[in-house]
C-alpha atoms as a PDB file:
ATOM      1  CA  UNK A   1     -12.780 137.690   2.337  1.00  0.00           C
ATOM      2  CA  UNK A   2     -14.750 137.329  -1.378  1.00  0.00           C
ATOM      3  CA  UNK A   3     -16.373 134.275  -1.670  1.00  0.00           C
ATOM      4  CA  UNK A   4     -14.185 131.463  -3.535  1.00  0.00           C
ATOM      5  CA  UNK A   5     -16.313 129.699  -5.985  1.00  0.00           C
ATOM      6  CA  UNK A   6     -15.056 128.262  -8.794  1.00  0.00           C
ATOM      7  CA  UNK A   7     -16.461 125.130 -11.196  1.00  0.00           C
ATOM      8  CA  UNK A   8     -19.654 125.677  -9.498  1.00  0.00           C
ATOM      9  CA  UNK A   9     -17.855 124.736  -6.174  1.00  0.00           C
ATOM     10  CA  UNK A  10     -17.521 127.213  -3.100  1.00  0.00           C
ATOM     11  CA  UNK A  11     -14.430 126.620  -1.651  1.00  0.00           C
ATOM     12  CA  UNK A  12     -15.167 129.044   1.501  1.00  0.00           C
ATOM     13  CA  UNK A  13     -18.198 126.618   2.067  1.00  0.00           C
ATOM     14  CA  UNK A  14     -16.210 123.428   1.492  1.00  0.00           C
ATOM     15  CA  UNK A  15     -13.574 124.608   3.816  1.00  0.00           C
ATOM     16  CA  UNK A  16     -16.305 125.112   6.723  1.00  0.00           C
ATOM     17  CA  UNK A  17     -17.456 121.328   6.206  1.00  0.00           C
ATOM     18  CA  UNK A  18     -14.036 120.279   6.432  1.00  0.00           C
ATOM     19  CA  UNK A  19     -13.551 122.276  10.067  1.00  0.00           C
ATOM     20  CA  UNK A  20     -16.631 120.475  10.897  1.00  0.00           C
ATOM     21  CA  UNK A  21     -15.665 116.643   9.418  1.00  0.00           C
ATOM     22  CA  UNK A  22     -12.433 117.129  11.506  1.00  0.00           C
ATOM     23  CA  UNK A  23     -14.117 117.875  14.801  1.00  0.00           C
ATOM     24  CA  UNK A  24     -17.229 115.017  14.490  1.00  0.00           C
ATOM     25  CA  UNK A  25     -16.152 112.184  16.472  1.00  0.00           C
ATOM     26  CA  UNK A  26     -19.039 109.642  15.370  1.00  0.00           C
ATOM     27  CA  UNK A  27     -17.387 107.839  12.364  1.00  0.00           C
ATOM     28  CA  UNK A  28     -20.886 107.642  10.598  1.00  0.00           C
ATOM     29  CA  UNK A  29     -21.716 111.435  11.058  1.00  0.00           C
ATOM     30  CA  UNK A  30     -17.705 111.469   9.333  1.00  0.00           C
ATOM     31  CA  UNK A  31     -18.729 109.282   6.328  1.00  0.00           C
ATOM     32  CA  UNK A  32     -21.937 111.603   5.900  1.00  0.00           C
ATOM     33  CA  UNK A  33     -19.605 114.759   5.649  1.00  0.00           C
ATOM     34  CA  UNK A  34     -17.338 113.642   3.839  1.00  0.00           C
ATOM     35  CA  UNK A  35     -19.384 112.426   1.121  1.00  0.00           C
ATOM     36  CA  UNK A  36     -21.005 115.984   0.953  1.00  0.00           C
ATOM     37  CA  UNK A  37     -18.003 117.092   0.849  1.00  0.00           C
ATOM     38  CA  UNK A  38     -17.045 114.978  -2.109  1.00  0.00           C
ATOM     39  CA  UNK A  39     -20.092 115.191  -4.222  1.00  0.00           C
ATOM     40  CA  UNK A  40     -19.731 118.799  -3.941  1.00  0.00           C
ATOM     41  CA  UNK A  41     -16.597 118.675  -5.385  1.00  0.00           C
ATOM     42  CA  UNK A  42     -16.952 116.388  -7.837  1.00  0.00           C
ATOM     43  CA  UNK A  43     -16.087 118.889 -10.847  1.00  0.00           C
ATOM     44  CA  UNK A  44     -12.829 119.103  -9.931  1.00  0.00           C
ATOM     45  CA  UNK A  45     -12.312 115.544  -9.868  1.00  0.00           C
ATOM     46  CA  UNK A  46     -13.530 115.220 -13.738  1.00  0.00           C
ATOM     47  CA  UNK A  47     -11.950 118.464 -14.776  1.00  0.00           C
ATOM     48  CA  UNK A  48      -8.583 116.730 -13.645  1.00  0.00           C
ATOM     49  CA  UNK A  49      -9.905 113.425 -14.951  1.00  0.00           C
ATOM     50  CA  UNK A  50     -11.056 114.833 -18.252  1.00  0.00           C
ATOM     51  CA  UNK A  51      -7.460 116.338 -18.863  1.00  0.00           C
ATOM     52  CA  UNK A  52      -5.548 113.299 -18.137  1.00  0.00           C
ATOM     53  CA  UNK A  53      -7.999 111.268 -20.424  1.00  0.00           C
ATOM     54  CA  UNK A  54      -6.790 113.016 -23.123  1.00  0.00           C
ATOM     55  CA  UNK A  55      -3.898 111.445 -23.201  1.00  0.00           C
ATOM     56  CA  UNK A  56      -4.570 107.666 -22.175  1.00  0.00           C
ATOM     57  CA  UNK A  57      -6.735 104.959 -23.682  1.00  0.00           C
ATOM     58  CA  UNK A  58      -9.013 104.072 -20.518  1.00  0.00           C
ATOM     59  CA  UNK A  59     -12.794 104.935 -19.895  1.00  0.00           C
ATOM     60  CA  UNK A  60     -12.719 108.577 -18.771  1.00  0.00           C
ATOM     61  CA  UNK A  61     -15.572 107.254 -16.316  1.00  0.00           C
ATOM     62  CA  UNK A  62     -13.081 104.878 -14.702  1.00  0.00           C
ATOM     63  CA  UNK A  63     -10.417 107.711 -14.434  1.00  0.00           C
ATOM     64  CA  UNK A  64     -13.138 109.587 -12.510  1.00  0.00           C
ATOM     65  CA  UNK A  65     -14.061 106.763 -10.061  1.00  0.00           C
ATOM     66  CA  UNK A  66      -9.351 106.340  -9.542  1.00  0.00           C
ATOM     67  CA  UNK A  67      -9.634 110.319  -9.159  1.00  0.00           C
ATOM     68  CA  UNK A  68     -12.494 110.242  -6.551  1.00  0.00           C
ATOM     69  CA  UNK A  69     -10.087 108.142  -4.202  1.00  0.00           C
ATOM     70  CA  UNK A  70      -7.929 111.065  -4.409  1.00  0.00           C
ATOM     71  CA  UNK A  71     -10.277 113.157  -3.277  1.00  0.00           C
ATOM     72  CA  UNK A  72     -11.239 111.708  -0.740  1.00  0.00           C
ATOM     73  CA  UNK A  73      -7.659 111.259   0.693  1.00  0.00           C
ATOM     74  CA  UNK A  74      -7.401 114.953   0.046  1.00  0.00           C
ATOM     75  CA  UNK A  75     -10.657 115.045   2.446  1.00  0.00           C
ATOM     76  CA  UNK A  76      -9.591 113.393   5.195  1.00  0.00           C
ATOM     77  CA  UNK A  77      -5.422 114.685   5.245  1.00  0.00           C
ATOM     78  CA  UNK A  78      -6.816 118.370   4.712  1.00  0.00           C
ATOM     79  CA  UNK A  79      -5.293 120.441   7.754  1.00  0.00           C
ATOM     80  CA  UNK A  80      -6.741 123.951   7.156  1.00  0.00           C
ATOM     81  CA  UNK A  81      -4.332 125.427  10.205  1.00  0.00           C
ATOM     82  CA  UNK A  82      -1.714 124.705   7.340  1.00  0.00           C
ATOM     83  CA  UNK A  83      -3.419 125.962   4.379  1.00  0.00           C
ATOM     84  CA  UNK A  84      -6.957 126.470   3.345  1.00  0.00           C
ATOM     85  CA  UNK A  85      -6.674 126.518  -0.257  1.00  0.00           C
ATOM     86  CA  UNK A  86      -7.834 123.321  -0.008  1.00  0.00           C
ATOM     87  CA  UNK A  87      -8.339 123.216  -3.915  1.00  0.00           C
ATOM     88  CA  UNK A  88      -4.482 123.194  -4.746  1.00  0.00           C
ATOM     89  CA  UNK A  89      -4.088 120.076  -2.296  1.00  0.00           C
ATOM     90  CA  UNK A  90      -7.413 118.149  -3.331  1.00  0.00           C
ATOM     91  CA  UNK A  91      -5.978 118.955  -7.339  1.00  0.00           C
ATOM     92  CA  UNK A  92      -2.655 117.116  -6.294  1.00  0.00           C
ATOM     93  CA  UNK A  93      -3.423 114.474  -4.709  1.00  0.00           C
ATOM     94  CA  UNK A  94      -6.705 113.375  -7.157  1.00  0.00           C
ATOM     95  CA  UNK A  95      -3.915 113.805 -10.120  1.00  0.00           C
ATOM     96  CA  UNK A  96      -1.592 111.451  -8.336  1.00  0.00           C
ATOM     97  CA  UNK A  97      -3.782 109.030  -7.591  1.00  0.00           C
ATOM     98  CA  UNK A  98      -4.951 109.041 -11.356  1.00  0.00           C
ATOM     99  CA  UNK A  99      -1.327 108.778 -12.432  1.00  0.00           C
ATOM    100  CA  UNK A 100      -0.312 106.064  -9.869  1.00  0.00           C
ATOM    101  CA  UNK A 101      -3.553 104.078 -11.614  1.00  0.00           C
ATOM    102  CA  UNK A 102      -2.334 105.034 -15.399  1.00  0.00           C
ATOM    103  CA  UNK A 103       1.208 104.049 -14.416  1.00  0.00           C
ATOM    104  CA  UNK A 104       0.390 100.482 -13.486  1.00  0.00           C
ATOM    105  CA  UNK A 105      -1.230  99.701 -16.654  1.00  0.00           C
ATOM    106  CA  UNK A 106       1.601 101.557 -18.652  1.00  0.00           C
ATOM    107  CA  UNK A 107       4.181  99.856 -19.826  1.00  0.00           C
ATOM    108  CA  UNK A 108       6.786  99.965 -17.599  1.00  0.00           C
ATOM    109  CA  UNK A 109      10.626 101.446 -18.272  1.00  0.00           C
ATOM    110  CA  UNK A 110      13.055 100.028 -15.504  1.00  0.00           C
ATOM    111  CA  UNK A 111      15.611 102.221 -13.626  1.00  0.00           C
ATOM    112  CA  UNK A 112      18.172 101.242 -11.475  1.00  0.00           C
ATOM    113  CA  UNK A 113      17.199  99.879  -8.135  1.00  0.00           C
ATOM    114  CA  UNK A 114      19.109 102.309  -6.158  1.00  0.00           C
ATOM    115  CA  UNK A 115      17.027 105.158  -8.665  1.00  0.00           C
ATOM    116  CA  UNK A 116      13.924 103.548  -7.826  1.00  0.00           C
ATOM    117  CA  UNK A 117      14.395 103.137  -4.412  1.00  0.00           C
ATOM    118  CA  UNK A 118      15.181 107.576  -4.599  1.00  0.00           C
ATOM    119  CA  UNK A 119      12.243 108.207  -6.261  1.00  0.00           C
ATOM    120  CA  UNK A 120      10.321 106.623  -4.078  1.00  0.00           C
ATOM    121  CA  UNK A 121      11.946 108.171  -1.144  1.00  0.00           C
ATOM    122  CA  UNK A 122      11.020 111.602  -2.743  1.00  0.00           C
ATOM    123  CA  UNK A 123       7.756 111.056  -3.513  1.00  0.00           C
ATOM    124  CA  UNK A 124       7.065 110.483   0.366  1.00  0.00           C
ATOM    125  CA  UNK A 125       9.066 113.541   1.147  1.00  0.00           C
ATOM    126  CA  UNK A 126       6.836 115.717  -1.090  1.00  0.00           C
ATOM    127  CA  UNK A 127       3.865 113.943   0.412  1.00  0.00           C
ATOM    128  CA  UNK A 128       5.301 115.123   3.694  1.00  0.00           C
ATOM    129  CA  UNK A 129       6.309 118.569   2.935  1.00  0.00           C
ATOM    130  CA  UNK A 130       2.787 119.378   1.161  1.00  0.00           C
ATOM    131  CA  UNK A 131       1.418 118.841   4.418  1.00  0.00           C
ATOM    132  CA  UNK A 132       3.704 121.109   6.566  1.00  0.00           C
ATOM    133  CA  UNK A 133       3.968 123.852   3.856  1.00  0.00           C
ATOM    134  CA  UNK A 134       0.791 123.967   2.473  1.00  0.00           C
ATOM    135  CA  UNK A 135       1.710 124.193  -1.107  1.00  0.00           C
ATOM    136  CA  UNK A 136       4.140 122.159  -3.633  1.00  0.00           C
ATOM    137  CA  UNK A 137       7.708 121.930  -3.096  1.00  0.00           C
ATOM    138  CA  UNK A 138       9.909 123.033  -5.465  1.00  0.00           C
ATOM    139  CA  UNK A 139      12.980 120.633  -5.999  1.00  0.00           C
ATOM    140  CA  UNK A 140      15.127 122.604  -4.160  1.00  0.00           C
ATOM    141  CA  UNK A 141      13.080 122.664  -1.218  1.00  0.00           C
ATOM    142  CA  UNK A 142      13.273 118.573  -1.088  1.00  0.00           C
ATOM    143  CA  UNK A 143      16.903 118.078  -1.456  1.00  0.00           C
ATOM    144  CA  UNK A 144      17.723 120.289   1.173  1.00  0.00           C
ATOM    145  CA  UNK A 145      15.182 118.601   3.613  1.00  0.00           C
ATOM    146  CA  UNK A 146      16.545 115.076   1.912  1.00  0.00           C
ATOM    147  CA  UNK A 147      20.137 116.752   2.197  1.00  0.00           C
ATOM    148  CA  UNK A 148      20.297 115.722  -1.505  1.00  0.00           C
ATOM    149  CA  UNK A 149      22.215 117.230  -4.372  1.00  0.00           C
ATOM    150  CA  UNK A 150      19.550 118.989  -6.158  1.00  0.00           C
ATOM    151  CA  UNK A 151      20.398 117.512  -9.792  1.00  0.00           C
ATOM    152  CA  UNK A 152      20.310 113.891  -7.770  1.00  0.00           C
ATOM    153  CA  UNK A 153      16.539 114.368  -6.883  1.00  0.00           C
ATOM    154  CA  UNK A 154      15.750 115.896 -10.217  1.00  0.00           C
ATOM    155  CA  UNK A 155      17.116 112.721 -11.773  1.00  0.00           C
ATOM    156  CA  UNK A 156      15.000 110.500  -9.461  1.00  0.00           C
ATOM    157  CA  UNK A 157      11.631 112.579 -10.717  1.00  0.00           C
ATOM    158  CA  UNK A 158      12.599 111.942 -14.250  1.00  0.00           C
ATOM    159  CA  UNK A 159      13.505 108.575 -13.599  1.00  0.00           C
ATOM    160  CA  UNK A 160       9.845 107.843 -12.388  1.00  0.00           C
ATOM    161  CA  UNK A 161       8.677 110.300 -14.880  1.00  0.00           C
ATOM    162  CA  UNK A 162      10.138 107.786 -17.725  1.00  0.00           C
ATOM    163  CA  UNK A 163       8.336 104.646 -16.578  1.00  0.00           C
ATOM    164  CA  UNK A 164       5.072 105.365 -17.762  1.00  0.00           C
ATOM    165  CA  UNK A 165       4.359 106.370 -21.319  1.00  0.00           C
ATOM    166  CA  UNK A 166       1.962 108.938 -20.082  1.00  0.00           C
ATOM    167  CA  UNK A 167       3.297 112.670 -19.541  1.00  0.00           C
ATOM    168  CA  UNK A 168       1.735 114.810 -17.322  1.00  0.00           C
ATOM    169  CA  UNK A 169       4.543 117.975 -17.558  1.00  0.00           C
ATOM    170  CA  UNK A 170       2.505 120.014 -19.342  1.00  0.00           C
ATOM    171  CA  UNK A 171      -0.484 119.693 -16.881  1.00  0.00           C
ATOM    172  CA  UNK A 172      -1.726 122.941 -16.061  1.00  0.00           C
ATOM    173  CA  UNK A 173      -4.674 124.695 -14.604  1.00  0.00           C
ATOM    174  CA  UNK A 174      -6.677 127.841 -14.960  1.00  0.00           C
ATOM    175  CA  UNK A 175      -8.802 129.853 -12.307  1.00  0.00           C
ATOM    176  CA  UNK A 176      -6.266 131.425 -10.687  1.00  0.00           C
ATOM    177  CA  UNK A 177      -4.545 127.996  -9.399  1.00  0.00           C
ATOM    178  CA  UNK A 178      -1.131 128.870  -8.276  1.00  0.00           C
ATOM    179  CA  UNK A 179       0.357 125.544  -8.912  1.00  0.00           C
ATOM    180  CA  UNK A 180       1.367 123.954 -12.379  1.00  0.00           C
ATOM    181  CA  UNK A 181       3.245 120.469 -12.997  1.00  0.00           C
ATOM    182  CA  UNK A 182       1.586 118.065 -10.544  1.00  0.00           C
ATOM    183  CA  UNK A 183       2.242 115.369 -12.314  1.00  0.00           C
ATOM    184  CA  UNK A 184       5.624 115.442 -10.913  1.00  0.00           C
ATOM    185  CA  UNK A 185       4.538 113.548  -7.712  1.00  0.00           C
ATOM    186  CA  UNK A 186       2.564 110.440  -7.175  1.00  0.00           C
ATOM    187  CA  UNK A 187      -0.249 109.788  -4.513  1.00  0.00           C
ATOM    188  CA  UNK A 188       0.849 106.035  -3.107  1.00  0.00           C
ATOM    189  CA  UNK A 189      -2.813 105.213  -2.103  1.00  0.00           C
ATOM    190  CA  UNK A 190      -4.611 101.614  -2.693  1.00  0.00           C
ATOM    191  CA  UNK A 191      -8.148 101.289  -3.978  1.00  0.00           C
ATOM    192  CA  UNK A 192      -9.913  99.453  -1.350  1.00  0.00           C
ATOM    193  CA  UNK A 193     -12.521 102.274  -0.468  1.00  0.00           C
ATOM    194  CA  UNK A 194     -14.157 102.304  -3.693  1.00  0.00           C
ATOM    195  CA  UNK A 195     -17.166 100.295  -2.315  1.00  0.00           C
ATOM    196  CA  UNK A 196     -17.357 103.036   0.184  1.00  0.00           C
ATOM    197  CA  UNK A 197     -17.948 105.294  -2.431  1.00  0.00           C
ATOM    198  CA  UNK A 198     -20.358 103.396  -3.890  1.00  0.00           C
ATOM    199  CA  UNK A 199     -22.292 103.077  -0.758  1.00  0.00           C
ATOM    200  CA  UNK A 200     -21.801 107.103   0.271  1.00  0.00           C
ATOM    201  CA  UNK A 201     -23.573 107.877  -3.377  1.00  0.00           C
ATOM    202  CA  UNK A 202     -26.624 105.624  -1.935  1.00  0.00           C
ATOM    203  CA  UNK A 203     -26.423 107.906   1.004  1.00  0.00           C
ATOM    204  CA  UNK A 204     -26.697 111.256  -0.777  1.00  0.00           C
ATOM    205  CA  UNK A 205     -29.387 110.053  -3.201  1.00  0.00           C
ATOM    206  CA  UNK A 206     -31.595 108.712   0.603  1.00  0.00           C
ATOM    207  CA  UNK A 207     -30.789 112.371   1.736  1.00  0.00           C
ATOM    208  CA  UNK A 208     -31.845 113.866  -1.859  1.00  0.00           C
ATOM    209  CA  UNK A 209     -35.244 112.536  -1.066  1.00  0.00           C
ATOM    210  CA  UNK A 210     -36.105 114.967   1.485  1.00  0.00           C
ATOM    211  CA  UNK A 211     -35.171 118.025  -0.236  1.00  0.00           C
ATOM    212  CA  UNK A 212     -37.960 119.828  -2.434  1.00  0.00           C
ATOM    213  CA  UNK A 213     -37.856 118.637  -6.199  1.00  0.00           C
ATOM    214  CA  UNK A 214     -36.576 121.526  -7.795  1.00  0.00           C
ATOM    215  CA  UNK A 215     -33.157 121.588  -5.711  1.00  0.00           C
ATOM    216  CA  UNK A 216     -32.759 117.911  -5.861  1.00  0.00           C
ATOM    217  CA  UNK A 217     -32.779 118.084  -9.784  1.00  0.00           C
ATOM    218  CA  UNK A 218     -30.532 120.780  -9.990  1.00  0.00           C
ATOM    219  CA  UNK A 219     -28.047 118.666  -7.813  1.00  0.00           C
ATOM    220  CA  UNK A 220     -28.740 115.681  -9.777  1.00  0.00           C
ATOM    221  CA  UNK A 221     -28.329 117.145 -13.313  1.00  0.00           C
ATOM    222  CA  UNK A 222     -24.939 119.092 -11.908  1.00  0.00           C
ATOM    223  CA  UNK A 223     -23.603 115.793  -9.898  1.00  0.00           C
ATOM    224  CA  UNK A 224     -24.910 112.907 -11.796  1.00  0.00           C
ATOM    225  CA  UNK A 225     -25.360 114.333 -15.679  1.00  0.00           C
ATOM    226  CA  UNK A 226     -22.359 116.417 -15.471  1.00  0.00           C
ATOM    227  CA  UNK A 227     -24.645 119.797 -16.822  1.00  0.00           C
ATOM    228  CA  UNK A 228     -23.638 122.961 -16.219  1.00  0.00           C
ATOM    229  CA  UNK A 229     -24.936 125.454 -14.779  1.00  0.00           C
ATOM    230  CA  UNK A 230     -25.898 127.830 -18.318  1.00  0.00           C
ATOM    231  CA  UNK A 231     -27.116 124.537 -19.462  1.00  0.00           C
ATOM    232  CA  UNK A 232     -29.233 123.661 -16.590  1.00  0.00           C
ATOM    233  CA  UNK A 233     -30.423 127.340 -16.844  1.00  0.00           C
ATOM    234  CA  UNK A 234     -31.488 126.696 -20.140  1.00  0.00           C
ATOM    235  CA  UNK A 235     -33.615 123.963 -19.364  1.00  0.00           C
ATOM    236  CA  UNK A 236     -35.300 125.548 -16.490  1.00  0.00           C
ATOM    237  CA  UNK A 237     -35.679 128.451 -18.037  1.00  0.00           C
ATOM    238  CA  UNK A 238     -34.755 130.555 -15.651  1.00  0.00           C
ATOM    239  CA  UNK A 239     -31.158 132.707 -15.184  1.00  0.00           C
ATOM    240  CA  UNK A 240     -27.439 130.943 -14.749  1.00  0.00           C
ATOM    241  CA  UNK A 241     -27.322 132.919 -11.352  1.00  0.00           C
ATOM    242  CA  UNK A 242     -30.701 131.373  -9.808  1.00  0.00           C
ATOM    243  CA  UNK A 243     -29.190 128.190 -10.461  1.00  0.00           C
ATOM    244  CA  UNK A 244     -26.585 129.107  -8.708  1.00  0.00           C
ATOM    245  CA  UNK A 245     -28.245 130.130  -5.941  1.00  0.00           C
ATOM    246  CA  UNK A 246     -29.947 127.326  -5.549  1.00  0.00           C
ATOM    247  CA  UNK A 247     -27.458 124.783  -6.127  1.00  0.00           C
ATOM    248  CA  UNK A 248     -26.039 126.383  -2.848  1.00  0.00           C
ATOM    249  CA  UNK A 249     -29.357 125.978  -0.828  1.00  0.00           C
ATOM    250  CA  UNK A 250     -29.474 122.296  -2.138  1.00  0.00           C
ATOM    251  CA  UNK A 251     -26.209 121.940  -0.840  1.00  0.00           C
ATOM    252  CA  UNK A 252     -27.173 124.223   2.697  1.00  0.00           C
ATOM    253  CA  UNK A 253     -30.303 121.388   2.921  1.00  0.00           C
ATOM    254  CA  UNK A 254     -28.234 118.627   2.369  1.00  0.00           C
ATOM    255  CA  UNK A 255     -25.638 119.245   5.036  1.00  0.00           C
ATOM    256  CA  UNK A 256     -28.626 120.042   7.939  1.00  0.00           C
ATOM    257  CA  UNK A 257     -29.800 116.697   7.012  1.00  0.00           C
ATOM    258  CA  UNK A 258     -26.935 115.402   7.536  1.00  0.00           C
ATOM    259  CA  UNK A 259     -26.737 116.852  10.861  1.00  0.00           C
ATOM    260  CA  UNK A 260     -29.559 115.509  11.900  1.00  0.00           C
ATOM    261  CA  UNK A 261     -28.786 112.170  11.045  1.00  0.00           C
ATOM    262  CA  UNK A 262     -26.034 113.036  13.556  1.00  0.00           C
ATOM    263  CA  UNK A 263     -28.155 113.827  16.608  1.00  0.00           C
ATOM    264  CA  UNK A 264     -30.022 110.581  15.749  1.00  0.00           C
END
């Protein structure tokens, strides 16, 4: 199989940590992965972020910080027996999460209860059937599960669709995605683990110490200053596809020291 790498992000690689998060039974050694897992990953979250800021009035930084939460719900619910294109099910759940934040400071349009009470029961269906299939639903697929008219769930998506003054129909993604329209569904997660996020970036930047200088700057200018990699390149003067190849090693070191920390 060719190597999936896309944004800077290797998806074969990211997959691999994943299989190993999901068999680590030490909940530190968990936290450790996953946050290697998420800073890797971390373009995705403000590509997503970055198109859905176009189109409200908040801090792009503080869409980024709803959208890691996403992410990291997409890190822990990944079941790669189901599906391992885990970029299609990271992408909907970070842009749900972002929309379920943007729709609570939108103003709000009120449906019926009994509408409100159907969107909500589809939203939890597509939750549910993203897991088993793999991939999105399409509304056809719901109402039969839901043993729904088909035009009754479409008018519970628009219903919820109308509350916020935000639209996300026309969201769509490039690099061969397979998926367009997330913002259909909405990621019903709270916000209490951003302090954990906090205190997993003070974790990577202890581990960044004991990786040679030139591989922690790389993963510092392509984490933390959002560069990429031609412009990094540029500044090291040496070729796009050496930074490249050593973002990866960074990455390589970075997960062995977190394995050690595991056998501490």
């Amino acid at each position: 199989m060719p190597e999936i790498i896309q944004n800077g992000i290797d998806y074969d690689q990211v997959v691999e940590w994943l299989e190993e998060y999901q068999k680590v039974s030490s909940e530190k050694s968990k936290e450790q992965l996953q946050n290697l897992i998420a800073i890797t990953c971390m373009p995705l979250v403000k590509k997503v972020a970055r198109t859905l800021a176009r189109r409200a009035t908040d801090p792009v930084e503080d869409i980024i910080q709803v959208g890691s939460l996403g992410l990291i719900k997409a890190i822990r619910l990944y079941n790669p027996e189901i599906s391992r294109n885990f970029k299609s099910y990271a992408t909907y759940l970070i842009t749900g999460e972002i929309r379920h934040y943007l729709r609570d400071k939108a103003s709000m349009i009120k449906a019926p209860r009994a509408i409100q009470e159907l969107a909500y029961r589809v939203h939890k269906m597509t939750l549910e059937m993203i897991e088993e299939l793999g991939e999105k639903p399409t509304d056809s697929q719901i109402a039969n599960k839901m043993e729904l008219p088909v035009a009754k769930v479409k008018e519970a998506i628009d219903a919820d669709r109308r509350k916020t003054t935000l639209s996300l129909d026309q969201l769509t993604f490039q690099d061969d995605d397979d998926f367009s329209n997330w913002g259909d569904k909405i990621a019903d997660v709270n916000y209490e683990n951003m302090q954990s996020l906090r205190e997993d970036r003070i974790m990577l930047m202890e581990c960044l110490e004991s990786i040679e200088p030139i591989y922690k700057h790389i993963v510092e200018m392509t984490y933390f200053k959002d560069m990429s990699q031609v412009e990094i390149a540029k500044e090291l003067g040496i070729s796009q596809m050496q930074v490249s190849r050593k973002l990866k090693k960074a990455l390589v070191l970075l997960h062995d020291i977190v394995k050690e920390k595991q056998e501490l």
